[in-house]
Each structure stands twice: as C-alpha cells, then as structure tokens.
C-alpha atoms as a PDB file:
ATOM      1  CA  UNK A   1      34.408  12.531 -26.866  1.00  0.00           C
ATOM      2  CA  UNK A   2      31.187  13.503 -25.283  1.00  0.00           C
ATOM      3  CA  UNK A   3      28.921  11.541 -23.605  1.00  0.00           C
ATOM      4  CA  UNK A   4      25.069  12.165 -23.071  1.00  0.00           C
ATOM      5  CA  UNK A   5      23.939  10.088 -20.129  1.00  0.00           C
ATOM      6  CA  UNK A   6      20.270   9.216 -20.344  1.00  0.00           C
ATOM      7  CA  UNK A   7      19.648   8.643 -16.337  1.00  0.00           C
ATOM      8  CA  UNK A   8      21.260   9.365 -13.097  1.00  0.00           C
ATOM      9  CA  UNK A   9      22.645   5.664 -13.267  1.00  0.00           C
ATOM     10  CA  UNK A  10      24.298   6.031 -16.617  1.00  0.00           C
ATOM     11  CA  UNK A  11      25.891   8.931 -15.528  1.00  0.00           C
ATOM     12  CA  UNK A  12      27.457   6.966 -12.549  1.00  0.00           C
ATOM     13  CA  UNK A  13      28.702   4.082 -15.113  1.00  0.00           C
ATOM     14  CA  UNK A  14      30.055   6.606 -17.707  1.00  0.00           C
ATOM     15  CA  UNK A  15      31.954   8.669 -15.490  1.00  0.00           C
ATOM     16  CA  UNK A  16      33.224   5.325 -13.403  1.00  0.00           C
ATOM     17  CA  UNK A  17      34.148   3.884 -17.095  1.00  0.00           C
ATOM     18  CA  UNK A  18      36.361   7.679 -17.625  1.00  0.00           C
ATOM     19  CA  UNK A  19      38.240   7.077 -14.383  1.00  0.00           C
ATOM     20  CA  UNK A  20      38.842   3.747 -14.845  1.00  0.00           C
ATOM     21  CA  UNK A  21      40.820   4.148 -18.352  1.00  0.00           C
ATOM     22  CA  UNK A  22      43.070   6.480 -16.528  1.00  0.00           C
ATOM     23  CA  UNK A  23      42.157   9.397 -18.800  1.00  0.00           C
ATOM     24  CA  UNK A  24      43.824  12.432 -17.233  1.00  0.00           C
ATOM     25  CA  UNK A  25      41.077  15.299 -17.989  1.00  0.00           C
ATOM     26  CA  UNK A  26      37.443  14.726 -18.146  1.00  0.00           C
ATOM     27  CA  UNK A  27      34.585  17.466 -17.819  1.00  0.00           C
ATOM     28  CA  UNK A  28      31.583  17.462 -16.267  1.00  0.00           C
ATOM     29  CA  UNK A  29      28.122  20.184 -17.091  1.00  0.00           C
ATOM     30  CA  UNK A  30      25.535  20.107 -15.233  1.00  0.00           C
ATOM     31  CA  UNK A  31      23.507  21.083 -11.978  1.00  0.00           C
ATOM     32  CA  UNK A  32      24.489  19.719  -8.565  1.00  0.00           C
ATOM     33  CA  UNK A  33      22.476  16.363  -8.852  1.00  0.00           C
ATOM     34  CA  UNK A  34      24.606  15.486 -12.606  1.00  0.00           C
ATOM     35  CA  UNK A  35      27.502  16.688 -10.833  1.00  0.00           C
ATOM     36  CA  UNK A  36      26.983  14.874  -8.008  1.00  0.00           C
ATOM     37  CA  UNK A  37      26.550  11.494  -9.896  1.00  0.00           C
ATOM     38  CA  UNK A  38      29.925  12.456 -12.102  1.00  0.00           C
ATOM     39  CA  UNK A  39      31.696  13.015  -9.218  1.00  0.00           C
ATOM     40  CA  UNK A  40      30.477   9.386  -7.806  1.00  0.00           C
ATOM     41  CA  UNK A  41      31.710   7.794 -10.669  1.00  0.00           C
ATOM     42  CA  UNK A  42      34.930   9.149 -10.958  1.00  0.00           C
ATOM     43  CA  UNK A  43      35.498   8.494  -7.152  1.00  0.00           C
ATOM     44  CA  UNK A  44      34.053   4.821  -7.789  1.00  0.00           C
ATOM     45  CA  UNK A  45      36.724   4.533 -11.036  1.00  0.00           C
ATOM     46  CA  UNK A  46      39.470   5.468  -8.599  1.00  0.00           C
ATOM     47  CA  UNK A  47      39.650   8.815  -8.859  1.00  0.00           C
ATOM     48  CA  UNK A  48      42.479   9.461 -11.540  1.00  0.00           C
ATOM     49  CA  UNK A  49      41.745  12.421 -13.856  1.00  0.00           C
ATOM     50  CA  UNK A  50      41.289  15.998 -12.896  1.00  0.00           C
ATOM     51  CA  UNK A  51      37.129  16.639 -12.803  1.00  0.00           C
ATOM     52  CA  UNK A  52      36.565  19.822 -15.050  1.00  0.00           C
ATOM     53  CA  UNK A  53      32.984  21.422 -13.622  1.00  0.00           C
ATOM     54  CA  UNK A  54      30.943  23.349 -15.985  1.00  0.00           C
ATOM     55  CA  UNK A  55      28.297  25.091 -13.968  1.00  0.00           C
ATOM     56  CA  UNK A  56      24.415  24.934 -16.136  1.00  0.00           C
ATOM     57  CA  UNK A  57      21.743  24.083 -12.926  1.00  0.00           C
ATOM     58  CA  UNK A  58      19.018  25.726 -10.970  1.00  0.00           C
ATOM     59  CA  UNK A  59      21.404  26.773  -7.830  1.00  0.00           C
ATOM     60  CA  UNK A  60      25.427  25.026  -8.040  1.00  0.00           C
ATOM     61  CA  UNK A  61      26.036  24.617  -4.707  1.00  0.00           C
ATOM     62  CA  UNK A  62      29.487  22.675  -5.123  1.00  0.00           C
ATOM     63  CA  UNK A  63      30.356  25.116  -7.930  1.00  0.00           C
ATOM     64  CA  UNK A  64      29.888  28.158  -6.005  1.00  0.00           C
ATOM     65  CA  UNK A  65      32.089  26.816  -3.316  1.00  0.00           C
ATOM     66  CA  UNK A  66      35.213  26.080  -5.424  1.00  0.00           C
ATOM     67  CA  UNK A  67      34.559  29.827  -7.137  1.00  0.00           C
ATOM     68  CA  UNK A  68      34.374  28.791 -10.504  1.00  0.00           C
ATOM     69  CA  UNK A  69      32.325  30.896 -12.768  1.00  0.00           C
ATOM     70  CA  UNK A  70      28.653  30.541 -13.370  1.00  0.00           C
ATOM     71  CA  UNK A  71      28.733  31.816 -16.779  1.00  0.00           C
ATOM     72  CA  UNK A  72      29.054  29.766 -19.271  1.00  0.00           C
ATOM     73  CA  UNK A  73      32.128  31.088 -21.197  1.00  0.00           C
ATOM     74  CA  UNK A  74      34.232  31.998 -18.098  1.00  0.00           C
ATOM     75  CA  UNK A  75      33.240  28.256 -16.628  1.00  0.00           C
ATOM     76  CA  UNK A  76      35.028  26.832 -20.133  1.00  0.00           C
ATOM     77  CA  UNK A  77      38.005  29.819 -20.011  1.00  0.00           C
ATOM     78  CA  UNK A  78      38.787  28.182 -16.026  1.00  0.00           C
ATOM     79  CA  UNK A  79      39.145  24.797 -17.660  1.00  0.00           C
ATOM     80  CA  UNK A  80      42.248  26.410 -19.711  1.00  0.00           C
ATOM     81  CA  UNK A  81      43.267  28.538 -17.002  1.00  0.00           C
ATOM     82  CA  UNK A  82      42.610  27.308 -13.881  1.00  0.00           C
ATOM     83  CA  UNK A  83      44.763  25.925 -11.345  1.00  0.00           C
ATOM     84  CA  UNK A  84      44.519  22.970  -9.176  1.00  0.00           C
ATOM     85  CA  UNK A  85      42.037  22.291  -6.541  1.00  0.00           C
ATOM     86  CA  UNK A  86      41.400  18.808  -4.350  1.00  0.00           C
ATOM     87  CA  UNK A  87      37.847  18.313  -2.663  1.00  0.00           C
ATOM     88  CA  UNK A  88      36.067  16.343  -0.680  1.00  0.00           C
ATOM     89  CA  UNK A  89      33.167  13.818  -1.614  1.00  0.00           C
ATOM     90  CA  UNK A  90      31.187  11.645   1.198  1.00  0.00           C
ATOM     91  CA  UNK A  91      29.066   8.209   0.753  1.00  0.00           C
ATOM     92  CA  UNK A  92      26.174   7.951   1.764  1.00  0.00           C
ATOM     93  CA  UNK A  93      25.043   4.401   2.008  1.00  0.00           C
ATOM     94  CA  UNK A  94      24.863   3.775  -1.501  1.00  0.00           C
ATOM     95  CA  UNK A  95      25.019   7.282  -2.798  1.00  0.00           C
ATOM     96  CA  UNK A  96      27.632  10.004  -2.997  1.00  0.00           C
ATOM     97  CA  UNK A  97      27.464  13.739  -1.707  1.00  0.00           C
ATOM     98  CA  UNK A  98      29.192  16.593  -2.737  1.00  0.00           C
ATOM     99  CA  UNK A  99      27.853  19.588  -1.582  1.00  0.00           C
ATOM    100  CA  UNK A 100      24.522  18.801   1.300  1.00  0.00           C
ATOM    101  CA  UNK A 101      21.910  16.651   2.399  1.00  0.00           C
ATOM    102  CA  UNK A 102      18.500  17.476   4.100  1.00  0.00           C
ATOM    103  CA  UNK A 103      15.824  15.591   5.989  1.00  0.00           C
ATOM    104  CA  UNK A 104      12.852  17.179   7.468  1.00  0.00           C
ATOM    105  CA  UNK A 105      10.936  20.749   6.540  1.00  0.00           C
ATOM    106  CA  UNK A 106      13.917  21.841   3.480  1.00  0.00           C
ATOM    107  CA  UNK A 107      12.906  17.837   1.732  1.00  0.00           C
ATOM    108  CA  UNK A 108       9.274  18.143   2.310  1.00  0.00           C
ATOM    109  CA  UNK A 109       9.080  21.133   1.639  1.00  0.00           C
ATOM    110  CA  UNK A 110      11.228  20.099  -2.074  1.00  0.00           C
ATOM    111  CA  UNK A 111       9.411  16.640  -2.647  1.00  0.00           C
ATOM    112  CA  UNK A 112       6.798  18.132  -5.025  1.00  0.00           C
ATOM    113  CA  UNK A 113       8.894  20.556  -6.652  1.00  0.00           C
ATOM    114  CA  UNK A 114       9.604  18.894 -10.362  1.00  0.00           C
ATOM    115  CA  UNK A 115      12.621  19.276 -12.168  1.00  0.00           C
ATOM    116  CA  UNK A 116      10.960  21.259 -15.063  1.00  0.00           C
ATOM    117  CA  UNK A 117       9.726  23.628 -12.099  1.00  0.00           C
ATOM    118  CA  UNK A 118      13.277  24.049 -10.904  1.00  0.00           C
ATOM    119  CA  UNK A 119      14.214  24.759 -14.174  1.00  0.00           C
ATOM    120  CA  UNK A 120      11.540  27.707 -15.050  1.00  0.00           C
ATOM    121  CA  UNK A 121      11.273  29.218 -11.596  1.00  0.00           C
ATOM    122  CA  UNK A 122      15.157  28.755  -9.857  1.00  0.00           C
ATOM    123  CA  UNK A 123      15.558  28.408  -6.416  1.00  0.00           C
ATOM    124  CA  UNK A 124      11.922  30.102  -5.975  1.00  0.00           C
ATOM    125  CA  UNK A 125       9.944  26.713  -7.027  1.00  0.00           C
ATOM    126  CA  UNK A 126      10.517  25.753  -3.825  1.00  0.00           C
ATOM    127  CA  UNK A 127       8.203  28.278  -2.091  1.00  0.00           C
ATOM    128  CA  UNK A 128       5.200  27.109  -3.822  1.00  0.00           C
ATOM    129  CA  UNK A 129       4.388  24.618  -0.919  1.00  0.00           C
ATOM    130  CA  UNK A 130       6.440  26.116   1.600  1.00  0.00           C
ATOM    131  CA  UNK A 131       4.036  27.214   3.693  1.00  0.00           C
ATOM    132  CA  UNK A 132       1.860  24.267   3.755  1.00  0.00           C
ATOM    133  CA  UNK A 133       4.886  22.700   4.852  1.00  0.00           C
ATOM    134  CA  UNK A 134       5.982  25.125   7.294  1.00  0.00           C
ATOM    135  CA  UNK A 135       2.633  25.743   8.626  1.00  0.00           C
ATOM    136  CA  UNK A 136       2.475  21.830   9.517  1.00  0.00           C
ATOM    137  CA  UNK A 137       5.542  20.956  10.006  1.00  0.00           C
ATOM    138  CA  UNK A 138       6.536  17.634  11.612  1.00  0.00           C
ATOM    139  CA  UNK A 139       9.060  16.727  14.278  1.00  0.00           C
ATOM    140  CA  UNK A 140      11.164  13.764  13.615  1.00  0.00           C
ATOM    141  CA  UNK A 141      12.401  11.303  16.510  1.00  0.00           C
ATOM    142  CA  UNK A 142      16.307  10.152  15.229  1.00  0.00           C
ATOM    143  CA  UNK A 143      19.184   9.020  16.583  1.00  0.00           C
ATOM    144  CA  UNK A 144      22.676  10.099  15.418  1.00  0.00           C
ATOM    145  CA  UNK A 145      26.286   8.408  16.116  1.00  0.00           C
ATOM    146  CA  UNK A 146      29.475  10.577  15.663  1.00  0.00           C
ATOM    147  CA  UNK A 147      32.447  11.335  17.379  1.00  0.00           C
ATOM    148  CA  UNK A 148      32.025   8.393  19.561  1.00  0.00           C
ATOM    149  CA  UNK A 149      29.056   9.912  20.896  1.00  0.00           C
ATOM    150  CA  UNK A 150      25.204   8.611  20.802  1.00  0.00           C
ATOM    151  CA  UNK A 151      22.386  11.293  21.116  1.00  0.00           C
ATOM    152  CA  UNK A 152      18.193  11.175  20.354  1.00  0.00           C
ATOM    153  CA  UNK A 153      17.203  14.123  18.650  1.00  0.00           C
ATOM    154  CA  UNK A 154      13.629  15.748  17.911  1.00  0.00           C
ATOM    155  CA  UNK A 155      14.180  17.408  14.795  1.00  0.00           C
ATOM    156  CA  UNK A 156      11.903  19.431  12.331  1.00  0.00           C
ATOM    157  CA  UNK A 157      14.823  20.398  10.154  1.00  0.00           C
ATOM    158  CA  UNK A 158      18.503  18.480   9.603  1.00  0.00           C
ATOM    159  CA  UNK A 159      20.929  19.780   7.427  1.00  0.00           C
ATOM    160  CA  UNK A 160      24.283  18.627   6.553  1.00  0.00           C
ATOM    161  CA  UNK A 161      26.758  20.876   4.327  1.00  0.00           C
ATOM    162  CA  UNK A 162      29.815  20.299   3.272  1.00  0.00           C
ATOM    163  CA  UNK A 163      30.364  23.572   1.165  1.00  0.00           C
ATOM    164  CA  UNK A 164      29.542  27.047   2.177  1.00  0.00           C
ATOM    165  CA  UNK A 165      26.605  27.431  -0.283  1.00  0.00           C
ATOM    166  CA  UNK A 166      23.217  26.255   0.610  1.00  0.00           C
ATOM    167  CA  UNK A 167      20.260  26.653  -1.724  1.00  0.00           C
ATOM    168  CA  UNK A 168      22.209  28.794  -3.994  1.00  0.00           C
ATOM    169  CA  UNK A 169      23.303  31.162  -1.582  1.00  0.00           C
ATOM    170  CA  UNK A 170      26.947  31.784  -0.269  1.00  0.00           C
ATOM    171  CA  UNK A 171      27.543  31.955   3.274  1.00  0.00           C
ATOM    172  CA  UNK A 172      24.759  30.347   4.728  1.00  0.00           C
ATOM    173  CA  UNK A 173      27.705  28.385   6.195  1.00  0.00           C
ATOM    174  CA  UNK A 174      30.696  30.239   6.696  1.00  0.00           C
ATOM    175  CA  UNK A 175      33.225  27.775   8.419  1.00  0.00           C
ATOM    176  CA  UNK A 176      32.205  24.548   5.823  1.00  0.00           C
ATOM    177  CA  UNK A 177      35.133  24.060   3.427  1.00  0.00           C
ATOM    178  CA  UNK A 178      35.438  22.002   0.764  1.00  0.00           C
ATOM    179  CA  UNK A 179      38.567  20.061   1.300  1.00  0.00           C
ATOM    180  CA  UNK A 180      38.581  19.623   5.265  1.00  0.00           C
ATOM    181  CA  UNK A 181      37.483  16.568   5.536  1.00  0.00           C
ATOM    182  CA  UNK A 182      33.938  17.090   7.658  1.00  0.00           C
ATOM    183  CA  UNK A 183      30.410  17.698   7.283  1.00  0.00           C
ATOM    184  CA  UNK A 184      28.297  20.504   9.309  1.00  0.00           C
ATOM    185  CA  UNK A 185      25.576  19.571  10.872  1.00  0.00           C
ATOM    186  CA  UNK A 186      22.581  21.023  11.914  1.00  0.00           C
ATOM    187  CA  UNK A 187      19.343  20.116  13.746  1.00  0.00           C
ATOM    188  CA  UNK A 188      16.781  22.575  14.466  1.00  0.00           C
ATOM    189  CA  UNK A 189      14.074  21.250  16.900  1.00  0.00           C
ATOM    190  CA  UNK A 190      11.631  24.184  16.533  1.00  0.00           C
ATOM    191  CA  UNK A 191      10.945  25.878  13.106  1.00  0.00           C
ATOM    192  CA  UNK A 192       7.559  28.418  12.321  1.00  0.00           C
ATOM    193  CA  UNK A 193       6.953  31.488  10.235  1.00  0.00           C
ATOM    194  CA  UNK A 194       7.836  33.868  13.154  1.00  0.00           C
ATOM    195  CA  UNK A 195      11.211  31.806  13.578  1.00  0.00           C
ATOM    196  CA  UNK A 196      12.317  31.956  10.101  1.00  0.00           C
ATOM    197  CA  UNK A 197      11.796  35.790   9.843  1.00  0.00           C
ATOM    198  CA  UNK A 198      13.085  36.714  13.182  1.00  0.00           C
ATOM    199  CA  UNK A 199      16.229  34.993  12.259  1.00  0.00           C
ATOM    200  CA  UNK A 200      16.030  35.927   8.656  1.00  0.00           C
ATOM    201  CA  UNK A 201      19.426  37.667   9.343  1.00  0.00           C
ATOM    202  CA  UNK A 202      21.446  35.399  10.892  1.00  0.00           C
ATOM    203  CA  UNK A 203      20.464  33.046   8.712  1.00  0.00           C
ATOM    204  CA  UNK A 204      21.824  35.197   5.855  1.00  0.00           C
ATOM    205  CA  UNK A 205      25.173  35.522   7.512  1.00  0.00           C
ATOM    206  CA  UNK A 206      25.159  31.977   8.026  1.00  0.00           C
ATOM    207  CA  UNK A 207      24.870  32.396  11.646  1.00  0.00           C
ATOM    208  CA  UNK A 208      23.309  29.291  12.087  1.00  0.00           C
ATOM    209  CA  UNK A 209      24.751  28.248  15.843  1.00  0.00           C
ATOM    210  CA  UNK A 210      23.283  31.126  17.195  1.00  0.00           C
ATOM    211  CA  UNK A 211      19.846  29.719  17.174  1.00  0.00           C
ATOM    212  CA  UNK A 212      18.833  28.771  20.405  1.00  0.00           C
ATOM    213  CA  UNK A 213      16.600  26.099  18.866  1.00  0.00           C
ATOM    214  CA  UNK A 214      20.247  24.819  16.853  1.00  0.00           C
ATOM    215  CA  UNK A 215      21.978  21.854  17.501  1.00  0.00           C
ATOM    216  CA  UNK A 216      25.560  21.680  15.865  1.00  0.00           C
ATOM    217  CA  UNK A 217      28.203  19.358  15.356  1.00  0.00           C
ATOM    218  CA  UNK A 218      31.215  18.522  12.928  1.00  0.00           C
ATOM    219  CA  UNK A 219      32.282  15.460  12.051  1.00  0.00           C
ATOM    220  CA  UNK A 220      33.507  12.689   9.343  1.00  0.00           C
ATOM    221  CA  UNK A 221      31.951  10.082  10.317  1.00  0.00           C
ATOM    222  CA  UNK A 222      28.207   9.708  10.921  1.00  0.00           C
ATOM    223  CA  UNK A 223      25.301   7.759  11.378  1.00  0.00           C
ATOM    224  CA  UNK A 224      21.520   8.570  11.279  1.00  0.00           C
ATOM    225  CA  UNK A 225      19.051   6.045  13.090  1.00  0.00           C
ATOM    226  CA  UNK A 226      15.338   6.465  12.979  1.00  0.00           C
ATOM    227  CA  UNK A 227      13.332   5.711  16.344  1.00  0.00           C
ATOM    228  CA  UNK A 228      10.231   4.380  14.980  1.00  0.00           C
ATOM    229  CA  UNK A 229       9.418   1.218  12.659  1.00  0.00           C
ATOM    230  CA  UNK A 230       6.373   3.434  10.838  1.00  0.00           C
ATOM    231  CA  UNK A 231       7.054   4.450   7.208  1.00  0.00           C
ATOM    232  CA  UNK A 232       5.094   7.457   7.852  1.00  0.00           C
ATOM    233  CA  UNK A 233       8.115   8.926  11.022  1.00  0.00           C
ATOM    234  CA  UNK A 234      10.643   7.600   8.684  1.00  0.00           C
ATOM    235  CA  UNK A 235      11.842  10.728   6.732  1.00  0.00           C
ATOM    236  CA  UNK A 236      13.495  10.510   3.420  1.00  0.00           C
ATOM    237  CA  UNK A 237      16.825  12.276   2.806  1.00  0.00           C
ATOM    238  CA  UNK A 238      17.811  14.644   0.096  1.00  0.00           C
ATOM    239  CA  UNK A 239      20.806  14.673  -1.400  1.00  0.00           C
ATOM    240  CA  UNK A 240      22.571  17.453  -3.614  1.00  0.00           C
ATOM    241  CA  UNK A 241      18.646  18.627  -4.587  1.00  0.00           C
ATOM    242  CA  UNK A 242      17.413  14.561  -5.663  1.00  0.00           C
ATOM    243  CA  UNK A 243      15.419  12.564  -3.324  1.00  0.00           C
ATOM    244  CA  UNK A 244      17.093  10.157  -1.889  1.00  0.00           C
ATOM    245  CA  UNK A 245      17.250   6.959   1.393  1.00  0.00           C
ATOM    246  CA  UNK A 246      14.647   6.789   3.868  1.00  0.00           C
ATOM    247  CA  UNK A 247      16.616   6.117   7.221  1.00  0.00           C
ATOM    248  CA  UNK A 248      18.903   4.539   8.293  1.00  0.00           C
ATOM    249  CA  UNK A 249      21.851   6.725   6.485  1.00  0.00           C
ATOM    250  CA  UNK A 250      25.737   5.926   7.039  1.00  0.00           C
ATOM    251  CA  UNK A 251      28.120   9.094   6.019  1.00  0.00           C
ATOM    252  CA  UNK A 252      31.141   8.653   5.909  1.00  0.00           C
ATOM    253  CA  UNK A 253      33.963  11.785   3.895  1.00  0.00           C
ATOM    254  CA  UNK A 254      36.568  10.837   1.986  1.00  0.00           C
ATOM    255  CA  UNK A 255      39.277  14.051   2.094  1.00  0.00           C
ATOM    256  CA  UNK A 256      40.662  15.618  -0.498  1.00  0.00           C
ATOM    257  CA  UNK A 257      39.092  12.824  -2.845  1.00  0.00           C
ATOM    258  CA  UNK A 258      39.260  14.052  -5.923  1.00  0.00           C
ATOM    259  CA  UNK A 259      40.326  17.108  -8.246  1.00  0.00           C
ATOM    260  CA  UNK A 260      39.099  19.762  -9.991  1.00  0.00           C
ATOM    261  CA  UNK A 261      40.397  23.373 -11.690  1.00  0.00           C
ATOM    262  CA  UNK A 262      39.233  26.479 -10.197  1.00  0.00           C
ATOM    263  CA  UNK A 263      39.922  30.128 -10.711  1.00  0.00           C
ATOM    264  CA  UNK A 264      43.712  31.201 -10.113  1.00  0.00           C
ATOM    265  CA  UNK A 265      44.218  33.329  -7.195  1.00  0.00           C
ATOM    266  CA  UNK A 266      44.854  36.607  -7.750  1.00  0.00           C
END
C-alpha cells in the first residue's frame, strides 16, 4: 500500500496510523524534512515496525549517516539486503529531529531559500543570500540549560547535530553518532567572511572545537531560553532543513528509538 501524504501534517498522521497497526515493515522516500516527519510518526505510533529509508532530497543528512545508498536502485536493493540498525530521534517541543537543528546565520541565511530552489540548485540555493546574511549578521542573546548547568550565550551561529552529516556533507562532525543518545552542540559567537575561509579547512574535517570563537557541549537533554521579549531578538529554529519554533525550544533524545536497515558490513 502506498501512501501520498499531501502536507507535512499528513505525513505525521499516516506514518503514526502505520505504527500503530503494528505493521512490521514500512518505507519511507523522501528528503530529510519527509523523513523527518515519518520518523515522528512512527515514534508517536510507538515505534513498532522497522523504518525502510529511501533517500530522493536536496542533501540526506540522516541517510548519509546510516550509509545507505543515495541511488535510487541500491537505496531499494538495502531494503532486501540490509541488516539491522537502531537510531536515535529527539523532540523538540512539538516537533521531532532526526538529523540537526540551526538558529542564527545557517536559518537566516535558509529562510528565503524555497523548496523548488532547493530542488533545482542542491545544497548551492543556499548561497544566493549568503552574503547579505553573512555580511550583517546578527548576534543572538540566549540562554541554554544542560547537564545541570545554566549559561548566557551571544551567539551568531547555533548548531545542533545529531549525525555526522551537515548540509550534505560527511564529516563536518566526526564524533556525532546516530545511536548514542546525544546531540552536539555548537555556538559560534563571532562569524565573517575572513572567518569562514580561514577555517574553511577545519571546517571540512569537521574540526569544529578548534575554533577559538566555538563553544561546545554534548548532551541529551536541553533547553534553549531567549533573553529578550522582542520578536525581532527572538530567532526561529530550523529543523532537518524546514523552518521551525521561535524560542523557547525543549530537546530532549530518545536512544536507540527506532529502526531502520542499512548496508551490511563488509
């Protein structure tokens, strides 16, 4: 039986409706933001059948990570041959995560990017107003709670990853996994043209925490406060490449949360 959901909420209820009739084997195709609404309905329907993922968006962040194929035949050949594979899925106050979320420079930067442009262009719509963006960048006064721990940030940039594949690109973030149970995070008080291309290969290694502008942390729990009442200091969130909450944002990761088939280890 397939299904053809007609918005990001039907998605949600179809998927929810799969899990809940205990079906053991369901399939999902699509880029990260169908996957990620899939994934939050089969979590939501309690998680029972194994989550086939059939790669077919602009970057497939989550897809990436788990090393199944990008092309299309191979993607269907791991749903005969694959083996096993449990990951990780995080709510975000109402919404789900599978793969990151941004605030800051990477959202603005993406808020005007439509989904047809995505679709034409690939990972390089996003650099049509990147430099407007970059060029006046703002900082953003939050406060986070983790780890027992309350800290104020000024932040330009926030990312938080739970896969190794940011924007398409492997390695970005080296020590995320996708069934440990955390999220990366990332703040980055200071961003400009020089910084980006004077760091242009660390960044490729994923080398993030040796930024000297970087603040770091790991966690499973966490909570994102803004400092101001002003819509305009209030950033919105992106999650899995779709806008999402302004703050305040709860995260909280659920381990191991669900299952999928990946490519058998050779």
């Amino acid at each position: 039986l397939a299904c053809h959901p007609e918005s990001p909420e039907d998605a949600i209820h179809l998927a929810k409706k799969v899990s809940q009739e205990q079906n053991r084997f369901s399939v999902a195709l699509g880029g990260d933001g169908t996957i990620n609404k899939i994934c939050g309905g089969v979590f939501e329907g309690g998680a029972k059948p194994i989550l086939g993922i059939v790669p077919n968006g602009t970057v497939n962040n989550l897809s990436k990570s788990l090393h199944i194929p990008q092309d299309l035949e191979e993607a269907l050949d791991n749903l005969n041959h694959g083996e096993i594979q449990k990951f990780d899925i995080a709510k975000v106050n109402n919404d789900y995560m599978t793969s990151s979320l941004t605030m800051g420079i990477l959202a603005d930067i993406a808020q005007n990017v439509s989904g047809s442009e995505k679709k034409k262009f690939g990972p390089l719509a996003y650099l049509k107003d990147a430099y407007k963006v970059i060029r006046y960048n703002k900082t953003y006064r939050i406060k986070v709670k983790y780890n027992g721990k309350t800290k104020s940030l000024r932040t330009k940039l926030l990312l938080i990853t739970m896969t190794d594949t940011i924007g398409g690109m492997q390695a970005l973030a080296p020590k995320a996994k996708v069934d440990d149970g955390l999220i990366r995070v990332y703040s980055l008080k200071e961003i400009n043209l020089f910084n980006i291309l004077f760091h242009l290969n660390k960044l490729r290694r994923g080398k993030f925490e040796d930024f000297m502008e970087m603040t770091h942390f790991d966690t499973d729990h966490l909570e994102i406060l803004t400092h101001s009442k002003k819509k305009k200091d209030n950033p919105y969130s992106r999650i899995d490449g779709d806008k999402s909450d302004p703050l305040p944002l709860d995260i909280k990761v659920y381990r191991k949360a669900l299952t999928t088939l990946v490519p058998k280890k050779e």
